[in-house]
PDB file of N, CA and C in Angstrom:
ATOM      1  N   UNK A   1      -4.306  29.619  -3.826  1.00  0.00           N
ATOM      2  CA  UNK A   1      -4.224  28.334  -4.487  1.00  0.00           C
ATOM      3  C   UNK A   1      -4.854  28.463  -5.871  1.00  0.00           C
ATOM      4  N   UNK A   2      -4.150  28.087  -6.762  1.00  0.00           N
ATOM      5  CA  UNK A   2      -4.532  27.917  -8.409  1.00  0.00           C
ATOM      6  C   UNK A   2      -5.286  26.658  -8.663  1.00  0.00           C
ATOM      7  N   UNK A   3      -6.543  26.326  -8.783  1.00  0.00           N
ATOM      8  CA  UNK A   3      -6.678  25.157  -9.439  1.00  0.00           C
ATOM      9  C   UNK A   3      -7.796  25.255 -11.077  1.00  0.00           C
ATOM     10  N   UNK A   4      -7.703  24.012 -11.581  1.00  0.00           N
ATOM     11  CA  UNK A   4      -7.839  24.058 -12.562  1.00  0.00           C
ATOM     12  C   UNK A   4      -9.778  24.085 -13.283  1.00  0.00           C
ATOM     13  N   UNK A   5     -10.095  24.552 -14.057  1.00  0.00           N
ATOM     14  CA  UNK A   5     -11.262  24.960 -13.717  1.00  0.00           C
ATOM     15  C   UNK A   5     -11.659  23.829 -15.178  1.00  0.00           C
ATOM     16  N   UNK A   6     -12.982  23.142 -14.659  1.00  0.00           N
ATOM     17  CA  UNK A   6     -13.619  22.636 -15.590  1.00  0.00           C
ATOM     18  C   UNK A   6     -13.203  20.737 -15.502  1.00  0.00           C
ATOM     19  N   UNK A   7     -12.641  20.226 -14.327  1.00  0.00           N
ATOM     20  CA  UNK A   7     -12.529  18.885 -14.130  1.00  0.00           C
ATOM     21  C   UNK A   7     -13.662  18.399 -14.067  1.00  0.00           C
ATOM     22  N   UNK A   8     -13.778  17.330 -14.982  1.00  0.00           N
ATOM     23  CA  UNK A   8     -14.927  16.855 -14.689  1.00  0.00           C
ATOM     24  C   UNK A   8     -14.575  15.216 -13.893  1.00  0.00           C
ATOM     25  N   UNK A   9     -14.070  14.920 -13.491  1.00  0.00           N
ATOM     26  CA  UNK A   9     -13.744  13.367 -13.129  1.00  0.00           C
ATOM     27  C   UNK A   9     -13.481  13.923 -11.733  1.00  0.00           C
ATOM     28  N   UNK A  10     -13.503  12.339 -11.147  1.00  0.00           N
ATOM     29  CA  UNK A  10     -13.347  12.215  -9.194  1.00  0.00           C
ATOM     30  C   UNK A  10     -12.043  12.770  -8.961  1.00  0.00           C
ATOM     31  N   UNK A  11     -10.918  12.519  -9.889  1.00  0.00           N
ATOM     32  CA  UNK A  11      -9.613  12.529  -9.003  1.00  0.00           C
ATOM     33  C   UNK A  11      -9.394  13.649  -8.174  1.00  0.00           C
ATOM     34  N   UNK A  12      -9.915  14.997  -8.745  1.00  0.00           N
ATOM     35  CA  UNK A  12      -9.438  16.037  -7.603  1.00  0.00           C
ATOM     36  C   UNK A  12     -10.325  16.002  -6.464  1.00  0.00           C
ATOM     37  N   UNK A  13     -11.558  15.478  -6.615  1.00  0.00           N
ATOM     38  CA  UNK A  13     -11.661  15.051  -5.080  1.00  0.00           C
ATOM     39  C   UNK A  13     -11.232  14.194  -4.065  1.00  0.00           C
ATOM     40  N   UNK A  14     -11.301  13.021  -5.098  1.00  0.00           N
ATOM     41  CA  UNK A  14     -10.108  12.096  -4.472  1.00  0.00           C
ATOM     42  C   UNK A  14      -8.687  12.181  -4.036  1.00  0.00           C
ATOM     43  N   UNK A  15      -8.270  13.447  -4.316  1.00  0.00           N
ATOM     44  CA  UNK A  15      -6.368  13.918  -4.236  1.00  0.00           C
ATOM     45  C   UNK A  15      -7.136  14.824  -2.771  1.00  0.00           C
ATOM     46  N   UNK A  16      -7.827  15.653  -2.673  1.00  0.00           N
ATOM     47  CA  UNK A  16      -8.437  16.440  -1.632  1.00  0.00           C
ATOM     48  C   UNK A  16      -8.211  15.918  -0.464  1.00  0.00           C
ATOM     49  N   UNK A  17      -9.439  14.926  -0.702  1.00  0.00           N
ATOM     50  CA  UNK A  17      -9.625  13.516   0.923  1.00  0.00           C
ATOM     51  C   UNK A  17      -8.728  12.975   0.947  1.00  0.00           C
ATOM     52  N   UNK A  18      -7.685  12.285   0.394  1.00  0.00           N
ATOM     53  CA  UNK A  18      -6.348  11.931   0.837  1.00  0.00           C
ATOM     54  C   UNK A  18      -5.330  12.510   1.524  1.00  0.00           C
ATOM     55  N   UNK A  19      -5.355  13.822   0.887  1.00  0.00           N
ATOM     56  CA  UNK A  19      -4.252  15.212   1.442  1.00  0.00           C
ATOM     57  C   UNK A  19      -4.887  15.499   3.253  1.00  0.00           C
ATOM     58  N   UNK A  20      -6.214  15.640   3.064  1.00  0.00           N
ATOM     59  CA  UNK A  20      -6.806  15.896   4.106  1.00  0.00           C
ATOM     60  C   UNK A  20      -7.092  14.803   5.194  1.00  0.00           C
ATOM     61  N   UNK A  21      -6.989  13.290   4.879  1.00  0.00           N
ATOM     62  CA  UNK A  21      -6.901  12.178   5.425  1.00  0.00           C
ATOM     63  C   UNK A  21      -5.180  12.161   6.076  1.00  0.00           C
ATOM     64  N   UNK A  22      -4.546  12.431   5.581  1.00  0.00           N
ATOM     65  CA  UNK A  22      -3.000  12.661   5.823  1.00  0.00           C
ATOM     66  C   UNK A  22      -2.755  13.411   6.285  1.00  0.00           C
ATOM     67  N   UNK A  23      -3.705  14.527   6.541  1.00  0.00           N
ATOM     68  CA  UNK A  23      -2.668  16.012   7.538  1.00  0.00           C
ATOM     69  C   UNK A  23      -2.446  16.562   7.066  1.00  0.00           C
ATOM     70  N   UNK A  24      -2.271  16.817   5.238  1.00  0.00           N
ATOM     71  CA  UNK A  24      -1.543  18.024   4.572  1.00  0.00           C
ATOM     72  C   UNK A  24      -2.185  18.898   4.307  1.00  0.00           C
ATOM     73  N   UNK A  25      -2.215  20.437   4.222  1.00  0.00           N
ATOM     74  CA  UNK A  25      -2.884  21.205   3.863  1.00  0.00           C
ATOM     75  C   UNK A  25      -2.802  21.337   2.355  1.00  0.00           C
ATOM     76  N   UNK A  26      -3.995  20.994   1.545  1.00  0.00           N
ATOM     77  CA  UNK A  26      -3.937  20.915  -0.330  1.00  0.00           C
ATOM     78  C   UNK A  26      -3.296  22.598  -0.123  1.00  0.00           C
ATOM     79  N   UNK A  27      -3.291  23.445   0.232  1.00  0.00           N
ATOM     80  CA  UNK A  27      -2.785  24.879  -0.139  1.00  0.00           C
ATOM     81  C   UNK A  27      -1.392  24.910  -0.292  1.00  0.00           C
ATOM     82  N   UNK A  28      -0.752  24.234   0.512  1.00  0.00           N
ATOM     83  CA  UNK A  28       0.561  24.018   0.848  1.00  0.00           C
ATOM     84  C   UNK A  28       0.898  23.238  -0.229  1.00  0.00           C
ATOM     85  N   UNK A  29       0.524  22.279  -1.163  1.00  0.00           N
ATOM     86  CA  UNK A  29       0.711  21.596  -2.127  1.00  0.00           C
ATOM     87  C   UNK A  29       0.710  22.069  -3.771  1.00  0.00           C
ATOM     88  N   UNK A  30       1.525  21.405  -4.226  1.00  0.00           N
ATOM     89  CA  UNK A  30       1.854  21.643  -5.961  1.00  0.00           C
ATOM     90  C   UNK A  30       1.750  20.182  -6.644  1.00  0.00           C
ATOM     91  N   UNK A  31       0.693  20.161  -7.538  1.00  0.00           N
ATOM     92  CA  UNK A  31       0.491  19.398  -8.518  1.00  0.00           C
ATOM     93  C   UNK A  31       0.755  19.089  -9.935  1.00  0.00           C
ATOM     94  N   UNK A  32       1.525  18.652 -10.074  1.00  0.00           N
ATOM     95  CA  UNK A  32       1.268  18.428 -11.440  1.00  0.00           C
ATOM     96  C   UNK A  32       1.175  17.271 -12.508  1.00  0.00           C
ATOM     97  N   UNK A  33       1.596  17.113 -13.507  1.00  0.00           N
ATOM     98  CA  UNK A  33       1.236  15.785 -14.532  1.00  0.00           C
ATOM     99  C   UNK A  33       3.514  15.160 -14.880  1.00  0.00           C
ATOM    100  N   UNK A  34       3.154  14.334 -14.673  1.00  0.00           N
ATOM    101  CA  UNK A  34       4.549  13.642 -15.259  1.00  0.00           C
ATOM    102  C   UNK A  34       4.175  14.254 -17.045  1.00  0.00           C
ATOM    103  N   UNK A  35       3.333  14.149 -17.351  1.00  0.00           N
ATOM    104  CA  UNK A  35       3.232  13.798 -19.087  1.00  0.00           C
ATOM    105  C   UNK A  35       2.680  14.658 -19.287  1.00  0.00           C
ATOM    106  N   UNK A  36       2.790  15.910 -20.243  1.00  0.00           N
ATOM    107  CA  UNK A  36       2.608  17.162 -20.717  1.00  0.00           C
ATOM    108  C   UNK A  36       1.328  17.016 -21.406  1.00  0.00           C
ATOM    109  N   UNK A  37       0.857  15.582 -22.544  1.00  0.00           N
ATOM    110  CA  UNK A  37       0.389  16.044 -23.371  1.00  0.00           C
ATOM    111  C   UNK A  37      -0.342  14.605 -23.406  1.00  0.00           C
ATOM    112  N   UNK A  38      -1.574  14.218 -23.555  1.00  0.00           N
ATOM    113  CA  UNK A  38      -2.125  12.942 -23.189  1.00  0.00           C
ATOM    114  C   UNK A  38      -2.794  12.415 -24.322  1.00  0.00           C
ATOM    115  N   UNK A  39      -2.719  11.115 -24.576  1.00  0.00           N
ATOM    116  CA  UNK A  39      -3.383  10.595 -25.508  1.00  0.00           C
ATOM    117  C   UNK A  39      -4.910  10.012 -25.288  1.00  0.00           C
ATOM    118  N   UNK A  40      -5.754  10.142 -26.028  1.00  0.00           N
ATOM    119  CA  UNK A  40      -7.087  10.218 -26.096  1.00  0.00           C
ATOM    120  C   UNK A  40      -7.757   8.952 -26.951  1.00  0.00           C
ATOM    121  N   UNK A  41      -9.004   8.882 -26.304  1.00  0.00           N
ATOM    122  CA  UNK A  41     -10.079   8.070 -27.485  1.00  0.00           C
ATOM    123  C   UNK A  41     -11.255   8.938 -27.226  1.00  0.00           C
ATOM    124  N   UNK A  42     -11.546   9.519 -28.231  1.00  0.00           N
ATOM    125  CA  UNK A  42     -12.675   9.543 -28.412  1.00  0.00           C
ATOM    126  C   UNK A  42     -14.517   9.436 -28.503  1.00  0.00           C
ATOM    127  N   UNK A  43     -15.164   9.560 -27.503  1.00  0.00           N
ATOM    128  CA  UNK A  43     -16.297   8.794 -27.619  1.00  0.00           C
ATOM    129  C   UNK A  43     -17.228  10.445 -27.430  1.00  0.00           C
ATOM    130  N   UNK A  44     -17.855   9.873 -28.929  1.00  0.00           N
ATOM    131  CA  UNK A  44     -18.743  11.205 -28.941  1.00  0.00           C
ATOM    132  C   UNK A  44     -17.979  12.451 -28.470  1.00  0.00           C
ATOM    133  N   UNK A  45     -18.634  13.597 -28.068  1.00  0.00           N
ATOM    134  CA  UNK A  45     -18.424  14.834 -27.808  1.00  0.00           C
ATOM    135  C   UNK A  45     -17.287  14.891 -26.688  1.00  0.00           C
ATOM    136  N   UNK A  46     -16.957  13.278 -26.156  1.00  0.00           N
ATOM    137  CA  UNK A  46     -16.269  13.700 -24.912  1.00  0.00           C
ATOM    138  C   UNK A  46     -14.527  12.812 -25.404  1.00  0.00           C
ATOM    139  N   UNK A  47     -13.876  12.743 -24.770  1.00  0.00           N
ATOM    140  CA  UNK A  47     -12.234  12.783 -24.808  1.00  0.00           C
ATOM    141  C   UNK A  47     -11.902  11.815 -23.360  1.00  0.00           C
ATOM    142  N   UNK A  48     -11.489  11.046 -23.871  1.00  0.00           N
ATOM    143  CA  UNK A  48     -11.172  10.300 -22.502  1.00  0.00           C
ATOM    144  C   UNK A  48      -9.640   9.134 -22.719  1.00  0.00           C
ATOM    145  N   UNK A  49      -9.294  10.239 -21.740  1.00  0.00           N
ATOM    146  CA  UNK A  49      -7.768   9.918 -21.260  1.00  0.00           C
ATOM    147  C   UNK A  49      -7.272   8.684 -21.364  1.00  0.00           C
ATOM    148  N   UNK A  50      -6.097   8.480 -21.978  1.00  0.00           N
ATOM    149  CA  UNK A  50      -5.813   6.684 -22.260  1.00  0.00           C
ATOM    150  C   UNK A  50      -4.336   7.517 -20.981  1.00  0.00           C
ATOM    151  N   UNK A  51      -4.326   5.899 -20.449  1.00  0.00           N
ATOM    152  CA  UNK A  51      -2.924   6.298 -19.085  1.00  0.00           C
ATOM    153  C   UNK A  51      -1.476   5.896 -20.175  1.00  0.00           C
ATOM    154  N   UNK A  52      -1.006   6.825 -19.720  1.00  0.00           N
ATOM    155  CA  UNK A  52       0.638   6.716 -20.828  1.00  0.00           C
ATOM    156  C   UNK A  52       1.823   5.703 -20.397  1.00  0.00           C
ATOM    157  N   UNK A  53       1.848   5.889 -21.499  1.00  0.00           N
ATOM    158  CA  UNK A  53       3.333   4.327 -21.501  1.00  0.00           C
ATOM    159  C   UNK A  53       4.501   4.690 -21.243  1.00  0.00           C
ATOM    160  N   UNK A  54       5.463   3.705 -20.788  1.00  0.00           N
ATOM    161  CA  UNK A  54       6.864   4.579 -20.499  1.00  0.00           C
ATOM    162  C   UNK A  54       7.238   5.655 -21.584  1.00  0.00           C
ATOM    163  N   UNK A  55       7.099   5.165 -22.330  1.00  0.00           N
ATOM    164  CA  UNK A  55       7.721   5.612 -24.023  1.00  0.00           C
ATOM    165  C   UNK A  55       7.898   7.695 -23.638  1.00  0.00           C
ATOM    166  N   UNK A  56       6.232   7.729 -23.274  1.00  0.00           N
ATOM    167  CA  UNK A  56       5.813   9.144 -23.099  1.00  0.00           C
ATOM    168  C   UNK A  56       6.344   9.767 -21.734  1.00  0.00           C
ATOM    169  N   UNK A  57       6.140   8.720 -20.774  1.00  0.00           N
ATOM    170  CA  UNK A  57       6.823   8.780 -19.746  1.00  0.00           C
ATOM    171  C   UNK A  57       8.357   9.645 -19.987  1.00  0.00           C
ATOM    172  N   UNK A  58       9.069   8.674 -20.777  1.00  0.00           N
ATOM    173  CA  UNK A  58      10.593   9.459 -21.140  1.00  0.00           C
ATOM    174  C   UNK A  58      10.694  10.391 -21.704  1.00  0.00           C
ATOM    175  N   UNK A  59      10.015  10.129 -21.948  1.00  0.00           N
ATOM    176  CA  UNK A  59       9.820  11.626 -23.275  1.00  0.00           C
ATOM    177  C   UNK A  59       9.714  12.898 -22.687  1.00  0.00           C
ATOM    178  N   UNK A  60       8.570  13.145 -21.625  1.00  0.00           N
ATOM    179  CA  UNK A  60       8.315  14.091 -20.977  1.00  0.00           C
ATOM    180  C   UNK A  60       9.688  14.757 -19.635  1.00  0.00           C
ATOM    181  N   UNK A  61      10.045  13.114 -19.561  1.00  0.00           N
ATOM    182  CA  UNK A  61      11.144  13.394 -18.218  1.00  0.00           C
ATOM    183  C   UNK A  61      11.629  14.652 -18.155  1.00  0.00           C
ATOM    184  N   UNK A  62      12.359  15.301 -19.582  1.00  0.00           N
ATOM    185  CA  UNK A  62      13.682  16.451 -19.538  1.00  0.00           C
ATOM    186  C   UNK A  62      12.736  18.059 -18.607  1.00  0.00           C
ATOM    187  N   UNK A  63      11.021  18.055 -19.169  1.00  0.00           N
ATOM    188  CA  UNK A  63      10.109  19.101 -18.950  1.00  0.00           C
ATOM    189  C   UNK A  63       9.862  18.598 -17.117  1.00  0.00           C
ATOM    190  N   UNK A  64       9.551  17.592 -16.782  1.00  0.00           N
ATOM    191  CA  UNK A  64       9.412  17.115 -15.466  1.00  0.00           C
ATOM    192  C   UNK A  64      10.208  17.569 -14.670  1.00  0.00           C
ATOM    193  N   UNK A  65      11.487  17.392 -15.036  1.00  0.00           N
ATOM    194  CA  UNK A  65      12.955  17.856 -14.205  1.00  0.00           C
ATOM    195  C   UNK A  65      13.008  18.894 -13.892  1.00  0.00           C
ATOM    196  N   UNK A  66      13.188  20.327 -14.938  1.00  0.00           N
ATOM    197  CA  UNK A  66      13.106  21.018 -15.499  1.00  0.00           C
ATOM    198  C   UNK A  66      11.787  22.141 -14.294  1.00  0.00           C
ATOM    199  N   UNK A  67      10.797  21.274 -14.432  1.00  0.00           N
ATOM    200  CA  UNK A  67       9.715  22.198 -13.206  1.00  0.00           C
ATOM    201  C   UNK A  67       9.813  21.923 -12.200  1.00  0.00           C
ATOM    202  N   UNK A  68      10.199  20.429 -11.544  1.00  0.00           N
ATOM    203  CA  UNK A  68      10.577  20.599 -10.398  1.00  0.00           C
ATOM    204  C   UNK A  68      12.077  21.217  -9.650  1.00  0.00           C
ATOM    205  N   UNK A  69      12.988  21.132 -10.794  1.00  0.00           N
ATOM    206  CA  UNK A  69      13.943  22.572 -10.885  1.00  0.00           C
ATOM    207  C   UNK A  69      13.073  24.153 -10.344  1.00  0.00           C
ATOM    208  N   UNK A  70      12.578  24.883 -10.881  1.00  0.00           N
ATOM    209  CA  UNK A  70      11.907  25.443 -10.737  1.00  0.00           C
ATOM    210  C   UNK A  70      10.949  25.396  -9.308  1.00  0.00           C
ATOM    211  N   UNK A  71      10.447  24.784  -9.224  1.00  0.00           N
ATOM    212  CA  UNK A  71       9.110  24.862  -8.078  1.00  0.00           C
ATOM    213  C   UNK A  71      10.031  24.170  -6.753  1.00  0.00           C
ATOM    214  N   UNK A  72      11.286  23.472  -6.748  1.00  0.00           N
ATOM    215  CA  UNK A  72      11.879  23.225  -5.632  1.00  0.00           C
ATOM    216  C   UNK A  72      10.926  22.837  -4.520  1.00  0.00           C
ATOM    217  N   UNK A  73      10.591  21.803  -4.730  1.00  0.00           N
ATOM    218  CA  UNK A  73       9.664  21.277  -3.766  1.00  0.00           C
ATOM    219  C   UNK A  73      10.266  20.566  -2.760  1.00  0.00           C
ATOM    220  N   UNK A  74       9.542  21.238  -1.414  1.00  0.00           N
ATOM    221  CA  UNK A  74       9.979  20.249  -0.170  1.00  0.00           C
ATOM    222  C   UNK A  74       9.497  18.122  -0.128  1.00  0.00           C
ATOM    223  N   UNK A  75      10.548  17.703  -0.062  1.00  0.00           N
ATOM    224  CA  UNK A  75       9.894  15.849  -0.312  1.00  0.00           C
ATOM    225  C   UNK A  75      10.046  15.570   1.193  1.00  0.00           C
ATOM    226  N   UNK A  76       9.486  15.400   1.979  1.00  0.00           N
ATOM    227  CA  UNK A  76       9.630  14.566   3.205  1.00  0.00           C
ATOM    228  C   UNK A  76       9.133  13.279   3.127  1.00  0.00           C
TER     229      UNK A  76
END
């Protein structure tokens, strides 16, 4: 399993206990971002994630497709 080194926020623990609340094994799983490239504010030394608008949403779609082309993921 690949994961990403240097998260500093809850969500990947929070994606963990859910997967694991549900039965799924996180190993067995592929993650990724709808939106390639994220817009930010600023505060001091740190960067904090603004949530994206459709706009970016569409934008990203053709790269979205495109990897799950690629990674052929099972959806049950």
């Amino acid at each position: 399993m690949r994961t990403a080194k240097g998260a500093h926020s809850s969500a990947p623990r929070e994606l963990d206990s859910a997967l694991q609340a549900a039965g799924i094994d996180r190993a067995g799983t592929y993650v990724t971002n709808v939106v390639k490239h994220f817009k930010f504010e600023e505060r001091g030394k740190r960067r904090i994630h603004q949530r994206p608008d459709a706009r970016a949403i569409n934008a990203c779609r053709p790269w979205f497709d495109a990897e799950l082309d690629v990674v052929g993921p099972e959806v049950s």
